[in-house]
Protein backbone atom coordinates (compact mmCIF):
# COMPACT_ATOMS: atom_id res chain seq x y z
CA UNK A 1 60.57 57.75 -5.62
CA UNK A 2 60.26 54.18 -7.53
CA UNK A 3 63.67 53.53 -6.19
CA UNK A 4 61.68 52.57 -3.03
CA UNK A 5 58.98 50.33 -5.12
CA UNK A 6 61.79 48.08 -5.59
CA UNK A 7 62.25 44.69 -3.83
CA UNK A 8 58.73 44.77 -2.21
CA UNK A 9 57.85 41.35 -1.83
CA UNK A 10 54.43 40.20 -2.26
CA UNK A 11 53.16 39.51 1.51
CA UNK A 12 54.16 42.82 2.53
CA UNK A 13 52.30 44.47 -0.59
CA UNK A 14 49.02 42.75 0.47
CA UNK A 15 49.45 43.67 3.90
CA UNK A 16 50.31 47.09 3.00
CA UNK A 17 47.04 47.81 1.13
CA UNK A 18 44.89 45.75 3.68
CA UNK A 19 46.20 48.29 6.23
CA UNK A 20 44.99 50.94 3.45
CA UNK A 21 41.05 49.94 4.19
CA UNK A 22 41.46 47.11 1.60
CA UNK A 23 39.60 43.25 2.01
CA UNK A 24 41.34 40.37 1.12
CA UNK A 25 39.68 38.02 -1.30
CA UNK A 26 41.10 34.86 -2.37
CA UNK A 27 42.38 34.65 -6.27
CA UNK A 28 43.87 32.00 -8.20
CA UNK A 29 47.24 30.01 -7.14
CA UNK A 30 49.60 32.61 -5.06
CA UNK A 31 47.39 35.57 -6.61
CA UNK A 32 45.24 37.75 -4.27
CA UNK A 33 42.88 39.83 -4.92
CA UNK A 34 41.94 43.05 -2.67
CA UNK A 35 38.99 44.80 -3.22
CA UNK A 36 40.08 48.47 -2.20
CA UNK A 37 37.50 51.12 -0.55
CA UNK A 38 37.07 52.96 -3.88
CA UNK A 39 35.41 49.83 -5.08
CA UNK A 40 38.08 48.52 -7.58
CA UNK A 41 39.87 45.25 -7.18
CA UNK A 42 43.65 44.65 -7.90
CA UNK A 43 45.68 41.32 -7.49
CA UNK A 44 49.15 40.68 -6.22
CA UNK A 45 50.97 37.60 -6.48
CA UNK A 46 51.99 36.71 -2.68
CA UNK A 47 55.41 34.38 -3.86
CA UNK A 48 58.33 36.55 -4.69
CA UNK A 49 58.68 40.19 -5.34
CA UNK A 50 56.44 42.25 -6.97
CA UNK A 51 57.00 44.05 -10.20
CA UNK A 52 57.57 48.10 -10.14
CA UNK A 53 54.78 48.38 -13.10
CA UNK A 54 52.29 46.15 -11.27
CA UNK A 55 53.04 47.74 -8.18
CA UNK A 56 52.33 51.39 -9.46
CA UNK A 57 49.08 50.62 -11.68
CA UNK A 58 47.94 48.72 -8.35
CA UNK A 59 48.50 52.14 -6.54
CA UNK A 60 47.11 54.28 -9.11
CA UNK A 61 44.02 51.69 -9.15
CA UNK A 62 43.66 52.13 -5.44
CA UNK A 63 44.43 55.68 -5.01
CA UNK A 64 47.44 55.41 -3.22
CA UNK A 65 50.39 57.58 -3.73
CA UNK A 66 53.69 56.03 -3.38
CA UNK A 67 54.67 58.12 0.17
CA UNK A 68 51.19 56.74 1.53
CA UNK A 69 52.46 53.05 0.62
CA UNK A 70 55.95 53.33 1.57
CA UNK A 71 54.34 54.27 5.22
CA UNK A 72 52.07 51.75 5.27
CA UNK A 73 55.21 48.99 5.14
């Protein structure tokens, strides 16, 4: 399944878990920060794509399973 994680940029990340119930807050230079429903906040970088680690502890921060992201693309 991380095989699909790859070459997510970082707009499409952000608008992935805003579509999730998330709120984007500002952050610092191309970071954002999204504070999820569950109450925890994670931050992507928007330039460039994002990292398969980051990506997966931001999932497992906001409770989102891979299949449930992949959808939300």
């Amino acid at each position: 399944m991380g095989r699909q994680l790859r070459g997510i940029r970082g707009r499409d990340a952000v608008k992935a878990f805003v579509k999730a119930g998330g709120i984007r807050r500002g952050g610092k230079g191309d970071h954002v920060n999204i504070k999820m429903p569950n109450g925890l906040i994670i931050t992507i970088p928007q330039s460039g794509e994002v990292r398969i680690g980051l990506l997966k502890d931001a999932l497992r921060k906001a409770g989102i399973t891979e299949e449930r992201f992949v959808e939300l693309l």
